[in-house]
N, C-alpha and C. Protein backbone atom coordinates (compact mmCIF):
# COMPACT_ATOMS: atom_id res chain seq x y z
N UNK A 1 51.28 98.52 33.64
CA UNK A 1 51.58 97.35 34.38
C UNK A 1 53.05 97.34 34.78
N UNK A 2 53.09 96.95 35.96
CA UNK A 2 54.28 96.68 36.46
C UNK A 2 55.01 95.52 36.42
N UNK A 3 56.67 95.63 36.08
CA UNK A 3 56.96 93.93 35.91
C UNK A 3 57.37 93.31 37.22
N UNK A 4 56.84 93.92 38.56
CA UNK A 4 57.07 93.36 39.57
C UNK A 4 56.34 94.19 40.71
N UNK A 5 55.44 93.12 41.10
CA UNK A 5 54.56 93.51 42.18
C UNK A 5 55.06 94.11 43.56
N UNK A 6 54.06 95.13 43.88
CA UNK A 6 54.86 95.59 44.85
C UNK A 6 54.22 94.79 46.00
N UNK A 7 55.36 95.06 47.02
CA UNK A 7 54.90 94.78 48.35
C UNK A 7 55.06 95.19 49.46
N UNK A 8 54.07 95.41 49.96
CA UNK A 8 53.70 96.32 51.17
C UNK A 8 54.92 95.71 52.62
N UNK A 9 55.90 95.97 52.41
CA UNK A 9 56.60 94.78 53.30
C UNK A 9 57.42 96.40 54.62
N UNK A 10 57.09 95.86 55.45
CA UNK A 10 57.48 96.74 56.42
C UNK A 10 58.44 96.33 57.25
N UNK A 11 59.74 96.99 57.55
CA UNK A 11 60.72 96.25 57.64
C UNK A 11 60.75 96.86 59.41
N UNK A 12 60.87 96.14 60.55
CA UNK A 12 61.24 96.26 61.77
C UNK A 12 61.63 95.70 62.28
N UNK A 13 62.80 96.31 63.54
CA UNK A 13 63.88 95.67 63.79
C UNK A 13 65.84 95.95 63.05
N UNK A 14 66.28 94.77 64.08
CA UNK A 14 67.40 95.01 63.48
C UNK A 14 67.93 94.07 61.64
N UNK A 15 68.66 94.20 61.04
CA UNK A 15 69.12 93.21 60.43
C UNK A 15 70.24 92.04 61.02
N UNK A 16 70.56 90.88 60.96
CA UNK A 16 71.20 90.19 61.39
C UNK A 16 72.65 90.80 61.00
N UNK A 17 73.37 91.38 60.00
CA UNK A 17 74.55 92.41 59.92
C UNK A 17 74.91 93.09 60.90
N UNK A 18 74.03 93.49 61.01
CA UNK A 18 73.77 94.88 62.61
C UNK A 18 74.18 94.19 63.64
N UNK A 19 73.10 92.91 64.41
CA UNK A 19 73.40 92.67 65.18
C UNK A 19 74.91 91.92 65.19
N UNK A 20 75.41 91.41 64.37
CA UNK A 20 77.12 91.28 64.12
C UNK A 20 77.98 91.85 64.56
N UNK A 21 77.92 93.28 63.93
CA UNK A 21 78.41 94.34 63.94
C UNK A 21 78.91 95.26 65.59
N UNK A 22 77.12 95.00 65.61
CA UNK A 22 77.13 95.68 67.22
C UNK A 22 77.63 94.75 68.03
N UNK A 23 77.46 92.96 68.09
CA UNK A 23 78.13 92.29 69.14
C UNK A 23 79.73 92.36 68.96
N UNK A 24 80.35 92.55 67.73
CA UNK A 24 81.94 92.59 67.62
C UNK A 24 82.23 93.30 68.18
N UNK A 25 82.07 95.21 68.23
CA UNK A 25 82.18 96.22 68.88
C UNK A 25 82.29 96.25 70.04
N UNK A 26 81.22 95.67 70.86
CA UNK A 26 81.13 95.37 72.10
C UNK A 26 81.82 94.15 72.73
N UNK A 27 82.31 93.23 71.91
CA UNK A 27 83.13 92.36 72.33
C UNK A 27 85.18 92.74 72.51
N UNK A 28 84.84 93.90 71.38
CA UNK A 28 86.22 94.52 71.34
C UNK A 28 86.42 95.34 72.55
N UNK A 29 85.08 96.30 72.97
CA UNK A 29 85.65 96.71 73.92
C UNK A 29 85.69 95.76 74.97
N UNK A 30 85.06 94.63 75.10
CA UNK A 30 84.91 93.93 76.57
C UNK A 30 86.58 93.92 76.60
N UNK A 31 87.28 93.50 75.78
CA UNK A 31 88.85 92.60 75.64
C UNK A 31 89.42 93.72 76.19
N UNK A 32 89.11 94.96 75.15
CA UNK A 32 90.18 95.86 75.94
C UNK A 32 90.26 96.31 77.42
N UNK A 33 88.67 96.51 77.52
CA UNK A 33 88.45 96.79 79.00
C UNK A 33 89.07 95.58 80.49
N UNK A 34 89.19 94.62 80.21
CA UNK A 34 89.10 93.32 80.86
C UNK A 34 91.35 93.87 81.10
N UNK A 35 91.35 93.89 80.23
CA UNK A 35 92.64 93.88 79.95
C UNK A 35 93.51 94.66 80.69
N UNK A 36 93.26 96.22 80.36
CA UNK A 36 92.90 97.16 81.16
C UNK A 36 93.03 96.89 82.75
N UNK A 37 92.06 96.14 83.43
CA UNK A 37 90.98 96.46 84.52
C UNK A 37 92.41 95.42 85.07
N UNK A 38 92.60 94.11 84.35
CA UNK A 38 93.36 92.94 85.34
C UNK A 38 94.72 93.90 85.63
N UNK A 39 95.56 94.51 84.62
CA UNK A 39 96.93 95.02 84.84
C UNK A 39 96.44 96.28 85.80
N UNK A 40 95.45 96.92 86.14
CA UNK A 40 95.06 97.72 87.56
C UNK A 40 95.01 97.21 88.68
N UNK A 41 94.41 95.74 88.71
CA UNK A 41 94.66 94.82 89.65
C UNK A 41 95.98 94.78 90.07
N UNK A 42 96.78 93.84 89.26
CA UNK A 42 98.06 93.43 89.60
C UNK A 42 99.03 94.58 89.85
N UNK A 43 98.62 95.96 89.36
CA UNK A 43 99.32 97.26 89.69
C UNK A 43 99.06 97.77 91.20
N UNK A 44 97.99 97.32 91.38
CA UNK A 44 97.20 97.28 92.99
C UNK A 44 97.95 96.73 93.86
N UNK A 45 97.90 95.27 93.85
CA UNK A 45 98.70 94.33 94.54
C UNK A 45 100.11 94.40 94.87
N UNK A 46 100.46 95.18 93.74
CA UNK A 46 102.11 95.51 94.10
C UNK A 46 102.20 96.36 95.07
N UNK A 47 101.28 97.67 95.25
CA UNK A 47 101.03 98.72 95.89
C UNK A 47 100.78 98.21 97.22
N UNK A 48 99.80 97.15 97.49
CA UNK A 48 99.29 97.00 98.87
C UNK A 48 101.01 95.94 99.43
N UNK A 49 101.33 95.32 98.88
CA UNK A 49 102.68 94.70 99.55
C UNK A 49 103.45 95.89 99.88
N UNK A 50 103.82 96.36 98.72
CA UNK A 50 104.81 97.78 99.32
C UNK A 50 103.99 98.53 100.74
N UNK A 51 102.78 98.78 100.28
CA UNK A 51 102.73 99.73 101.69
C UNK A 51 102.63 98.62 102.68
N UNK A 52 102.60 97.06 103.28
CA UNK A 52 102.56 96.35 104.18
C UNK A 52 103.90 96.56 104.27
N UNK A 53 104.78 96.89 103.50
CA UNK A 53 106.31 96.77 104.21
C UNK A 53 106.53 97.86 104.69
N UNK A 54 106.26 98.81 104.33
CA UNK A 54 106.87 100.28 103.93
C UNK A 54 105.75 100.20 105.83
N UNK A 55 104.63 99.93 105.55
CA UNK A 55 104.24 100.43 107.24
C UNK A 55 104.52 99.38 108.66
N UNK A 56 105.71 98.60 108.36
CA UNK A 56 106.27 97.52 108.97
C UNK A 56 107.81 98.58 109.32
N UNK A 57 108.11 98.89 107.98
CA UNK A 57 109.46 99.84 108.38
C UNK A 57 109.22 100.98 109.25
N UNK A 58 107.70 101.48 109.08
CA UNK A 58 107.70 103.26 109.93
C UNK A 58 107.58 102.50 111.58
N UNK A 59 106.48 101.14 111.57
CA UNK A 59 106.54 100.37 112.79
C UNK A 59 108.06 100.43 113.59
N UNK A 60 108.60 99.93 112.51
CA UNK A 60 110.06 99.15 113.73
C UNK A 60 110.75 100.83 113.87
N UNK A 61 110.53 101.78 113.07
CA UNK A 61 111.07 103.11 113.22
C UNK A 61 110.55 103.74 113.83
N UNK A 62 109.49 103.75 114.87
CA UNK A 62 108.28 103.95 115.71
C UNK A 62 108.68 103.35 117.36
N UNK A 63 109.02 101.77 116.72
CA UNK A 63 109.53 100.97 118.26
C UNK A 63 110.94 101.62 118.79
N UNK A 64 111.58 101.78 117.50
CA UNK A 64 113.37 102.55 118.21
C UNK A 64 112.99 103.62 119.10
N UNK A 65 112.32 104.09 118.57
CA UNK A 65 111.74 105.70 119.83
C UNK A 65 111.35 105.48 120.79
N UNK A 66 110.35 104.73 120.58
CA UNK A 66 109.32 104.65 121.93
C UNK A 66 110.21 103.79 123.12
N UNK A 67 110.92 102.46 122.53
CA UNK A 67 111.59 101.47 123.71
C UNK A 67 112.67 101.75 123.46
N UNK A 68 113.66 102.81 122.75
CA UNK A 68 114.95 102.81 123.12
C UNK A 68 115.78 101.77 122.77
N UNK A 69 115.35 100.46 122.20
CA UNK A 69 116.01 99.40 121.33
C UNK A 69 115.96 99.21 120.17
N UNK A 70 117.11 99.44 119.50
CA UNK A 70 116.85 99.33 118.02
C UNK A 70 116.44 98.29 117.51
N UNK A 71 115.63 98.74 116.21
CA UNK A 71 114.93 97.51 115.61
C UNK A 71 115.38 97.28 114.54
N UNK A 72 114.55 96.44 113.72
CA UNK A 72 115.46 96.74 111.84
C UNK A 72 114.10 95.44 111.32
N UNK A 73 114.42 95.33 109.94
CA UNK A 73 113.71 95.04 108.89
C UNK A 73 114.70 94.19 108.09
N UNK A 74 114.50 93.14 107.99
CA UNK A 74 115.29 92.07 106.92
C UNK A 74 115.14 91.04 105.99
N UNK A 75 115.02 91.56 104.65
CA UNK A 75 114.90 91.41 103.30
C UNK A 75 115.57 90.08 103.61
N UNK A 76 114.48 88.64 103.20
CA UNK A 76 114.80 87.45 103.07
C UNK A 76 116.16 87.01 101.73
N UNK A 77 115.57 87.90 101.14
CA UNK A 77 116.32 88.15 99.81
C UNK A 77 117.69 88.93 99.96
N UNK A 78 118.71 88.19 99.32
CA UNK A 78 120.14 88.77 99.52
C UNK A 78 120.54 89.50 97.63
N UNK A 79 120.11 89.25 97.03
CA UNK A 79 120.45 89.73 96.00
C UNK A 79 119.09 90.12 94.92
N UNK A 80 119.13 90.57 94.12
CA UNK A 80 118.01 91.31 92.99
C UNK A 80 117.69 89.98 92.20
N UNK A 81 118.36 89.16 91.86
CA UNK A 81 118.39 87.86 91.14
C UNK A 81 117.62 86.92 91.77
N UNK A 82 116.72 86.79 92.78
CA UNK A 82 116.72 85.56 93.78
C UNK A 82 115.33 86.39 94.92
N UNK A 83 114.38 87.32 94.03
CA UNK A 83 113.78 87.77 95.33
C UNK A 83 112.90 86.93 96.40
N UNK A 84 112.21 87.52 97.24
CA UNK A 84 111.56 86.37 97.95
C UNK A 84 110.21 87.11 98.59
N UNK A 85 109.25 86.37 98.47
CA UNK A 85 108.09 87.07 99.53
C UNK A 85 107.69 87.12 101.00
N UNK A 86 108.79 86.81 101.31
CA UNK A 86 109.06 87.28 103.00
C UNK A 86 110.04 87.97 103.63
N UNK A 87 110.42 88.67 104.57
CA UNK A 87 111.08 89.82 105.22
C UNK A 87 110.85 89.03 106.49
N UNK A 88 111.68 89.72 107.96
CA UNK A 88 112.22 89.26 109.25
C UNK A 88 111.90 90.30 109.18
N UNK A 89 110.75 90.90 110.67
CA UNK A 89 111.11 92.43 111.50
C UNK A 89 111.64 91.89 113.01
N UNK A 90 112.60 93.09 113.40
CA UNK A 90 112.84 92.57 114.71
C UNK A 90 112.73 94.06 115.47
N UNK A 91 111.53 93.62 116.27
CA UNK A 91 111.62 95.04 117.32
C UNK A 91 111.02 94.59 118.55
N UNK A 92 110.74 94.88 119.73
CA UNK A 92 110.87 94.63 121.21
C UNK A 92 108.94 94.87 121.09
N UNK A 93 108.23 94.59 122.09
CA UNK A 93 108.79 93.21 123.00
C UNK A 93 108.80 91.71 122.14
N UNK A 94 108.31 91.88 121.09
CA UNK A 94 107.75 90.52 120.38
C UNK A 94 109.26 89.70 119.73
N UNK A 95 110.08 90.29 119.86
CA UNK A 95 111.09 89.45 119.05
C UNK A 95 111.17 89.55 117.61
N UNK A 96 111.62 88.45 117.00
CA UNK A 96 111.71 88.89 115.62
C UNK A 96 110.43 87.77 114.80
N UNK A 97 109.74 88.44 113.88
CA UNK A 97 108.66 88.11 113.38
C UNK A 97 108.90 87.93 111.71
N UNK A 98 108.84 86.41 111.07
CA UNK A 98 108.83 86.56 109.59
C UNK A 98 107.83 86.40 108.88
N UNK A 99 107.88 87.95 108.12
CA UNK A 99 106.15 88.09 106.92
C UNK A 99 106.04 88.01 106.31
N UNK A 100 105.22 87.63 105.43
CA UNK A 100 105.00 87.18 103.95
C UNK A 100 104.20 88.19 103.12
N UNK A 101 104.49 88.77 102.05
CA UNK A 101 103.85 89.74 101.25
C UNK A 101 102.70 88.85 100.91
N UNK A 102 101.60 89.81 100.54
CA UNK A 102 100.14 89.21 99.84
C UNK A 102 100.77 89.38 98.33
N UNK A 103 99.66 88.14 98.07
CA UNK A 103 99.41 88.32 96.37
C UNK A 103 100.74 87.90 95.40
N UNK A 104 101.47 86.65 96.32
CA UNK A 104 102.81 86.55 95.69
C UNK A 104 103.86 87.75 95.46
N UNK A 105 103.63 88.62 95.81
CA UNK A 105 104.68 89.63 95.84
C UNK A 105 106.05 89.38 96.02
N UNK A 106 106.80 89.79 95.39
CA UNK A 106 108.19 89.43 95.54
C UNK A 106 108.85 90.64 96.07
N UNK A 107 110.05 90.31 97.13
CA UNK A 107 110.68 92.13 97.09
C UNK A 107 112.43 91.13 97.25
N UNK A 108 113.21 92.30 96.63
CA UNK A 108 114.73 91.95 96.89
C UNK A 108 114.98 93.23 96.76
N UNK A 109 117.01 93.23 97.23
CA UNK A 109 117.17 94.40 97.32
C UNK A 109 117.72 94.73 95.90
N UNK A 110 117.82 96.11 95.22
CA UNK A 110 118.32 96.37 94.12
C UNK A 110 119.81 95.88 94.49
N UNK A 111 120.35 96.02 93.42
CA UNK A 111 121.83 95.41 92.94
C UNK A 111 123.18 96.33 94.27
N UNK A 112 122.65 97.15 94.36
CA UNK A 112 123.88 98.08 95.32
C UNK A 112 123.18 98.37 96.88
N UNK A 113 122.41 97.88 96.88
CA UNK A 113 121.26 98.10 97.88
C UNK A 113 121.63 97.21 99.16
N UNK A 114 121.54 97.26 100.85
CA UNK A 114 121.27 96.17 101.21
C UNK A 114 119.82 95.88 101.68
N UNK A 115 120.16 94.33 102.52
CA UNK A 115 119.07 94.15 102.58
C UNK A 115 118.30 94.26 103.74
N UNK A 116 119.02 94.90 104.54
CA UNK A 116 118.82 95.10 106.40
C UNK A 116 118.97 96.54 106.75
N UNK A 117 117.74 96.93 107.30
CA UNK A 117 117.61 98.53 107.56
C UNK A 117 117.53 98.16 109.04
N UNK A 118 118.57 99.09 109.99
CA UNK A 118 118.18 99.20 111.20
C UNK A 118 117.88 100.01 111.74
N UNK A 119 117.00 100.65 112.86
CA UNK A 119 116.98 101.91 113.40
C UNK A 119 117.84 101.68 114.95
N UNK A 120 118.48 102.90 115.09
CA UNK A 120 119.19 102.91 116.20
C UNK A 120 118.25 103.85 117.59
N UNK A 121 118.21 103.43 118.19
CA UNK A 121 117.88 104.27 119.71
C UNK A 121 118.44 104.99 119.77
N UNK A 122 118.14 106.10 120.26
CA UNK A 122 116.66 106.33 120.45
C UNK A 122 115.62 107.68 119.65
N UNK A 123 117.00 107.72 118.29
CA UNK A 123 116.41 109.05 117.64
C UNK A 123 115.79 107.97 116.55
N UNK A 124 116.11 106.68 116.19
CA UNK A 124 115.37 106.08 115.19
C UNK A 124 115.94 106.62 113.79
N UNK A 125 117.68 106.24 113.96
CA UNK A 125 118.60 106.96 112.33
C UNK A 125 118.64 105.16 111.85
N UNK A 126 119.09 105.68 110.58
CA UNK A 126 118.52 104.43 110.12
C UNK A 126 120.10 104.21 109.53
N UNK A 127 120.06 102.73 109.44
CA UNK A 127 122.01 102.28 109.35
C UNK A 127 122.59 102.33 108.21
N UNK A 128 121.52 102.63 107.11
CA UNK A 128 122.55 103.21 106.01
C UNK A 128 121.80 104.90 105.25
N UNK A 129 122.71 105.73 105.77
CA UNK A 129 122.53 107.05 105.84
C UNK A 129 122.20 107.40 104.38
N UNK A 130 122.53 106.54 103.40
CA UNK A 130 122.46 106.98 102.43
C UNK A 130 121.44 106.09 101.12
N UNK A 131 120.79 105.60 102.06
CA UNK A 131 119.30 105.12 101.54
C UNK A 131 119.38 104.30 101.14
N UNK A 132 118.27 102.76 100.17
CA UNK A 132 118.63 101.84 100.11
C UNK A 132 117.57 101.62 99.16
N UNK A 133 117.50 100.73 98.02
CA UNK A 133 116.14 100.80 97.07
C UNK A 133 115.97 99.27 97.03
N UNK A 134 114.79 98.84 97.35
CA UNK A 134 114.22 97.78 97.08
C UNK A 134 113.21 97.68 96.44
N UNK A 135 113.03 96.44 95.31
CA UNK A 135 112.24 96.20 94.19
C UNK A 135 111.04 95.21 94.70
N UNK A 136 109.70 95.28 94.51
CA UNK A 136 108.81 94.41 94.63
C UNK A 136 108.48 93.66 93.05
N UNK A 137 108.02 93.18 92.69
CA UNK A 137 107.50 91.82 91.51
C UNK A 137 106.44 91.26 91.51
N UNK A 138 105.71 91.36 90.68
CA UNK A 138 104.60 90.17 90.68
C UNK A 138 104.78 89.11 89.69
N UNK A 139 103.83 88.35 89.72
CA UNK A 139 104.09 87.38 88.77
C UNK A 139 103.93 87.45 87.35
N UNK A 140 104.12 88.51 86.81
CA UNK A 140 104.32 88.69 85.26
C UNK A 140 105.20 89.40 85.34
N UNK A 141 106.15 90.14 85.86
CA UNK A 141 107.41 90.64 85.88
C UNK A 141 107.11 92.19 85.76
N UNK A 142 105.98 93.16 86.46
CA UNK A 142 105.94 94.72 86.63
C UNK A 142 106.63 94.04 87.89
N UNK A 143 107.21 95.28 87.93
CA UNK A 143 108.00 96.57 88.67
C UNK A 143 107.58 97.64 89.98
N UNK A 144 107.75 97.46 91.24
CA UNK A 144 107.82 98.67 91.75
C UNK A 144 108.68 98.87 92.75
N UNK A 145 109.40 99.78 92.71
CA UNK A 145 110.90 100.09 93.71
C UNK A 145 110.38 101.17 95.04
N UNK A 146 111.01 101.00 95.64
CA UNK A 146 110.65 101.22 97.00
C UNK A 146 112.35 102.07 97.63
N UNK A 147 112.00 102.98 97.49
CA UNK A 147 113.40 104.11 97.71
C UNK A 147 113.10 104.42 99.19
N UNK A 148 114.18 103.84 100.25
CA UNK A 148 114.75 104.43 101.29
C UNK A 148 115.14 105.39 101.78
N UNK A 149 114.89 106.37 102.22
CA UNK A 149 115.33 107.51 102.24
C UNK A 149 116.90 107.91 103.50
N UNK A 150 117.66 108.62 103.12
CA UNK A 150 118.85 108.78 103.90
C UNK A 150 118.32 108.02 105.31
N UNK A 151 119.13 109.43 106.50
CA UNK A 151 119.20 108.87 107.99
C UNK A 151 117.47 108.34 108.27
N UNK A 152 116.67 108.69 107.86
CA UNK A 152 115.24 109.03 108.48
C UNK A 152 114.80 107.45 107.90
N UNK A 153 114.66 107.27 107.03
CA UNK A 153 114.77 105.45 106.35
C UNK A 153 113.07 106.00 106.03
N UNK A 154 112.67 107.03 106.02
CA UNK A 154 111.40 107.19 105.37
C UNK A 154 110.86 106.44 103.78
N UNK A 155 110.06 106.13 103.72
CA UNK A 155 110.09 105.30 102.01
C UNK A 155 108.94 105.95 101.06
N UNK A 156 109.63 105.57 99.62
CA UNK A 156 108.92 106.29 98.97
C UNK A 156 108.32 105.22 97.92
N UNK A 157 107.42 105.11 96.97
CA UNK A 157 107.64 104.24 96.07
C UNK A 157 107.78 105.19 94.76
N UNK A 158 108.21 104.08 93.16
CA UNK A 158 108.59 104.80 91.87
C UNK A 158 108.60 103.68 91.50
N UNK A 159 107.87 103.92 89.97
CA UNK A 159 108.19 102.99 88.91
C UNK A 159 109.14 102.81 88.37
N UNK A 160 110.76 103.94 88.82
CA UNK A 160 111.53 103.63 87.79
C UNK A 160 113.03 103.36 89.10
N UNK A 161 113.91 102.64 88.98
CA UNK A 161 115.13 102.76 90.12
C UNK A 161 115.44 104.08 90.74
């Protein structure tokens, strides 16, 4: 005799531990992933302002050639302390036009930098020969700089000055 009956007990399924277990896991990765995915976003957004400027600058460096009147690009923003999400382009026939970056974007010029690139007619040299770096911002405070290049005012971007 046995001092405890057996029983035929067939166990299927999960245990409620398990399912614990497995929803924490999967909740850990949701956080990280989410996390992840938003700072790709906002790494995005910085990217698409820069290239709206950066293809506003090859524009007005495009108009110096073609009409023989120089154009230029002008950073609302006068100092690194104080940026702003709009720029002045001025190139022919339209006059001068002020734009606003998407996505709150901020741009100013770095600290030694200015803030007015012009191209001259009709080779399209750009007025400071020796390049010029401007910073974009979003609203949590990343970073992306936007390097001028000498006479040609070609642009590049970098995460670091």
């Amino acid at each position: 005799m046995t001092a405890f009956p057996s029983r035929n007990r067939h166990t299927q399924g999960f245990s409620l531990i398990e399912l614990l277990v497995v929803m924490a896991i999967i909740g850990i990765l949701s956080a990280v992933l989410l996390a992840s995915s938003a700072r790709g976003v906002r790494q995005q957004q910085l990217r698409e302002a820069g290239t709206q400027l950066l293809a506003d600058l090859n524009r007005a460096r495009t108009q110096a050639t073609q009409s023989s009147i120089a154009t230029s690009v002008t950073l609302t923003s006068t100092a690194a302390s104080s940026p702003k999400a709009t720029y002045v382009t001025v190139w022919s026939p339209g006059g001068s036009v002020t734009r606003t970056l998407p996505n709150n974007v901020l741009v100013a010029p770095v600290a030694t930098s200015v803030n007015t690139i012009t191209y001259a007619a009709p080779y399209a040299e750009s007025s400071v020969p020796g390049g010029a770096v401007w910073v974009l911002s979003n609203s949590v405070g990343e970073l992306l700089y936007m390097k001028l290049l000498g006479t040609t005012g070609k642009g590049t971007f970098s995460a670091q000055p």
